[in-house]
C-alpha atoms as a PDB file:
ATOM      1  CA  UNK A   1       0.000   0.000   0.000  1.00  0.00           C
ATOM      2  CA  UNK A   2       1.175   3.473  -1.076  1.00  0.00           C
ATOM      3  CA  UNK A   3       0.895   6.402   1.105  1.00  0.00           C
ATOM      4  CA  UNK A   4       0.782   9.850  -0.564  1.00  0.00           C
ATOM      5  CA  UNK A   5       2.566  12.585   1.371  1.00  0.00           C
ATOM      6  CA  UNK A   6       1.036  15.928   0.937  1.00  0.00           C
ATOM      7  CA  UNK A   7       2.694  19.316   1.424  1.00  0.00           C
ATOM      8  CA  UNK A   8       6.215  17.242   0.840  1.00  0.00           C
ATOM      9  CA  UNK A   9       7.731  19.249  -1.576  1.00  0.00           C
ATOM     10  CA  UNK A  10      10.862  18.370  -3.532  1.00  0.00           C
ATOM     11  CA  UNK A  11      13.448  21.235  -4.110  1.00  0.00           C
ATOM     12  CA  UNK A  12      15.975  21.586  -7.368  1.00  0.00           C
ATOM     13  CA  UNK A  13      18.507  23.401  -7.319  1.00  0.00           C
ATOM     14  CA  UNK A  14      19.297  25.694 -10.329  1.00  0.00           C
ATOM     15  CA  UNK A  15      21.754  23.090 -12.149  1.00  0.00           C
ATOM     16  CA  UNK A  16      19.170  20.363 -11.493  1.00  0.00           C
ATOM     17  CA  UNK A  17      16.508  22.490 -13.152  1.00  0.00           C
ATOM     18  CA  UNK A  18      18.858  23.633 -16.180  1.00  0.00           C
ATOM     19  CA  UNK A  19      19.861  19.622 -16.433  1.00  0.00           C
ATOM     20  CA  UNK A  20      15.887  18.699 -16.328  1.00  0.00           C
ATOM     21  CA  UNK A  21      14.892  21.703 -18.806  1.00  0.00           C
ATOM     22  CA  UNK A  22      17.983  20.541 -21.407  1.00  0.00           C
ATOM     23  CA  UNK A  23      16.695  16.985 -21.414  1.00  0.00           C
ATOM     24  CA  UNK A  24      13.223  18.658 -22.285  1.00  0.00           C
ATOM     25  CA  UNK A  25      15.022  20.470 -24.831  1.00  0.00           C
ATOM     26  CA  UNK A  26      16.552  17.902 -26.787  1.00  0.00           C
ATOM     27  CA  UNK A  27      13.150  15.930 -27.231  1.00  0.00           C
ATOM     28  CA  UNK A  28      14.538  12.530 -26.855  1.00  0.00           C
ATOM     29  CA  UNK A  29      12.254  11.724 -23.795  1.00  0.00           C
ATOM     30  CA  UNK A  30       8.756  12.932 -23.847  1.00  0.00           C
ATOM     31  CA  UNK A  31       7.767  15.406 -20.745  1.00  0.00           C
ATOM     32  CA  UNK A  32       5.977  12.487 -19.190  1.00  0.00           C
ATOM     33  CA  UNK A  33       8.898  10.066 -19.208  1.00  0.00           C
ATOM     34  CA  UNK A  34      10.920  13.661 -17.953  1.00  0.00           C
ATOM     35  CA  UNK A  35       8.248  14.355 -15.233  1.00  0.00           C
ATOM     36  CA  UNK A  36       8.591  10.569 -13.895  1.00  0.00           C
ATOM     37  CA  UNK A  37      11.866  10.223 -13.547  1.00  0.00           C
ATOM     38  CA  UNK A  38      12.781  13.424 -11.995  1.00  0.00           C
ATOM     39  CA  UNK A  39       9.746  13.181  -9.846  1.00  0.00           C
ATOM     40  CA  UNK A  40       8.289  17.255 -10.973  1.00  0.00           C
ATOM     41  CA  UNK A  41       4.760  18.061 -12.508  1.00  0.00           C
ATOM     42  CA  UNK A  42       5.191  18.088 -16.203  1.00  0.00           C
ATOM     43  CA  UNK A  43       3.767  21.369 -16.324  1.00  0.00           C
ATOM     44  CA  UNK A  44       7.054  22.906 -14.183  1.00  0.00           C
ATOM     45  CA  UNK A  45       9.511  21.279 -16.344  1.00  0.00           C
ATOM     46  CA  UNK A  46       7.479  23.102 -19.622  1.00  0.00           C
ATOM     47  CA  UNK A  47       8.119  26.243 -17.238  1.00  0.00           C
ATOM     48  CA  UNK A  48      11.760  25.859 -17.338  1.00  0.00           C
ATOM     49  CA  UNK A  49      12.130  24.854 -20.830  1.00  0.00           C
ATOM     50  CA  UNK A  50      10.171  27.880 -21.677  1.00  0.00           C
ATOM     51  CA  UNK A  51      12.752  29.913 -19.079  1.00  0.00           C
ATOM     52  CA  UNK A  52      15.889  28.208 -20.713  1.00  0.00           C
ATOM     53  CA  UNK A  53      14.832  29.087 -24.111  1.00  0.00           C
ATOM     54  CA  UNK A  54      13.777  33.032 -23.555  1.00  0.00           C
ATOM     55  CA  UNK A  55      17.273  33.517 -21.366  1.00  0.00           C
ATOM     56  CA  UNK A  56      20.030  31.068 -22.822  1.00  0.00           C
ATOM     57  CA  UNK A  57      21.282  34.041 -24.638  1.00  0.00           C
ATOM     58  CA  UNK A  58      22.039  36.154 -21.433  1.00  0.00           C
ATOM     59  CA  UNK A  59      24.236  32.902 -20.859  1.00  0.00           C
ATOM     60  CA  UNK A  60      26.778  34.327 -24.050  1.00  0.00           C
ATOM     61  CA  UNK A  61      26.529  38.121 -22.966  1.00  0.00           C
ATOM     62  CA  UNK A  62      29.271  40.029 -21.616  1.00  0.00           C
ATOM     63  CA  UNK A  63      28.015  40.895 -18.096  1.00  0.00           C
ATOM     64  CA  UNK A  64      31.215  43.091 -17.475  1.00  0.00           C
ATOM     65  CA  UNK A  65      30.897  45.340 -20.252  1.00  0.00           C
ATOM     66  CA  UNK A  66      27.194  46.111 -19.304  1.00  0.00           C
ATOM     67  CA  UNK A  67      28.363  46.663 -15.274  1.00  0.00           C
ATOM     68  CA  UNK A  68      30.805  48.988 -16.859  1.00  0.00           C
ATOM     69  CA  UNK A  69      28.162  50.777 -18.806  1.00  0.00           C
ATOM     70  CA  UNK A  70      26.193  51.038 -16.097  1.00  0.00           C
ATOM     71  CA  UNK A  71      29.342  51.673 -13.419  1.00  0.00           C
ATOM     72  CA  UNK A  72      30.148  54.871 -16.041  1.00  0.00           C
ATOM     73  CA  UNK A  73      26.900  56.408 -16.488  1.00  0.00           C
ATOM     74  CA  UNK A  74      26.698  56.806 -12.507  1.00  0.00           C
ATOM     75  CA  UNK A  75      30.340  58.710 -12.363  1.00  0.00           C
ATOM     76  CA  UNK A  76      28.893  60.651 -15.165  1.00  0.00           C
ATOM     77  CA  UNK A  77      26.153  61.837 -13.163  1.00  0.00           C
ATOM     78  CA  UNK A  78      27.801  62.267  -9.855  1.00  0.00           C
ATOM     79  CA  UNK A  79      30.421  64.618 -11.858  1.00  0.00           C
ATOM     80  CA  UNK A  80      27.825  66.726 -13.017  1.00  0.00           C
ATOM     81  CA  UNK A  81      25.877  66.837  -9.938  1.00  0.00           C
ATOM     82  CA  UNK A  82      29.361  67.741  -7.973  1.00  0.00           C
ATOM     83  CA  UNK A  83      30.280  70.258 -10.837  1.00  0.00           C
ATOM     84  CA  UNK A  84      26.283  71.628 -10.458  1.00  0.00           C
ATOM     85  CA  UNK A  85      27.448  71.921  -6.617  1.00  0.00           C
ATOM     86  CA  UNK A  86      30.141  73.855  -6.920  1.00  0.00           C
ATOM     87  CA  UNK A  87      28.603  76.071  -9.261  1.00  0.00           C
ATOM     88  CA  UNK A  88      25.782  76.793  -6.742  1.00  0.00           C
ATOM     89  CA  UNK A  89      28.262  77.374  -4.517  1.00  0.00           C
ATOM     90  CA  UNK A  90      30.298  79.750  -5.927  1.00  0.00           C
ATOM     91  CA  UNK A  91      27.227  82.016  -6.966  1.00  0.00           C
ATOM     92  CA  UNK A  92      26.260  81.720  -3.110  1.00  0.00           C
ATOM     93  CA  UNK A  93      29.681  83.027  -2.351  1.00  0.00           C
ATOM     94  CA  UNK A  94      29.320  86.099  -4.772  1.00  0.00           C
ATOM     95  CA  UNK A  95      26.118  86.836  -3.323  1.00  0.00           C
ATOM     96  CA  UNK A  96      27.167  86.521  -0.044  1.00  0.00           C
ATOM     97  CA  UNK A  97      30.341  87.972  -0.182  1.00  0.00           C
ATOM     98  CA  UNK A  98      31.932  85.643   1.208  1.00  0.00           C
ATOM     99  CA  UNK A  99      34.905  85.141  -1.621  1.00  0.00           C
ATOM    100  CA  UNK A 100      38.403  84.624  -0.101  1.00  0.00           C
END
């Protein structure tokens, strides 16, 4: 006699899912036959596939050119906001007489 477990819950971890969502790529075993012997709801594995194919091509991008990108546009900005500063402050220091 079987006994069903509710609320157990089995977790993958992220190389586990790629693994499981390649197999389901390559077609070889139908999702069933997948969903069996990995012991996950057919209907998650068509999840990852799905995930795998919209995002493999982040896999090939070059992560530190966009960081530097992104790393360059915020020294842009805090340069100009400094340079707006010190503008601001030098008119406050005509108007105030307070140049030295």
């Amino acid at each position: 006699m079987k006994r069903i477990i509710r609320g157990m819950k089995k977790v993958f971890t992220p190389k586990q899912k790629a693994h499981v969502a390649l197999e389901a790529i390559k077609g070889q075993k139908s999702i069933s036959e997948l969903a069996s012997e990995y012991e996950v709801h057919p209907i998650q594995i068509g999840v990852w596939k799905k995930a795998l194919a919209e995002h493999a091509e982040h896999i090939f991008s070059d992560k530190r050119k966009n960081e530097e990108r992104s790393q360059q546009e915020l020294i842009d900005r805090l340069y100009k906001t400094i340079g707006q500063r010190d503008i601001e402050l030098d008119w406050l220091k005509k108007k105030l007489h307070l140049d030295s």
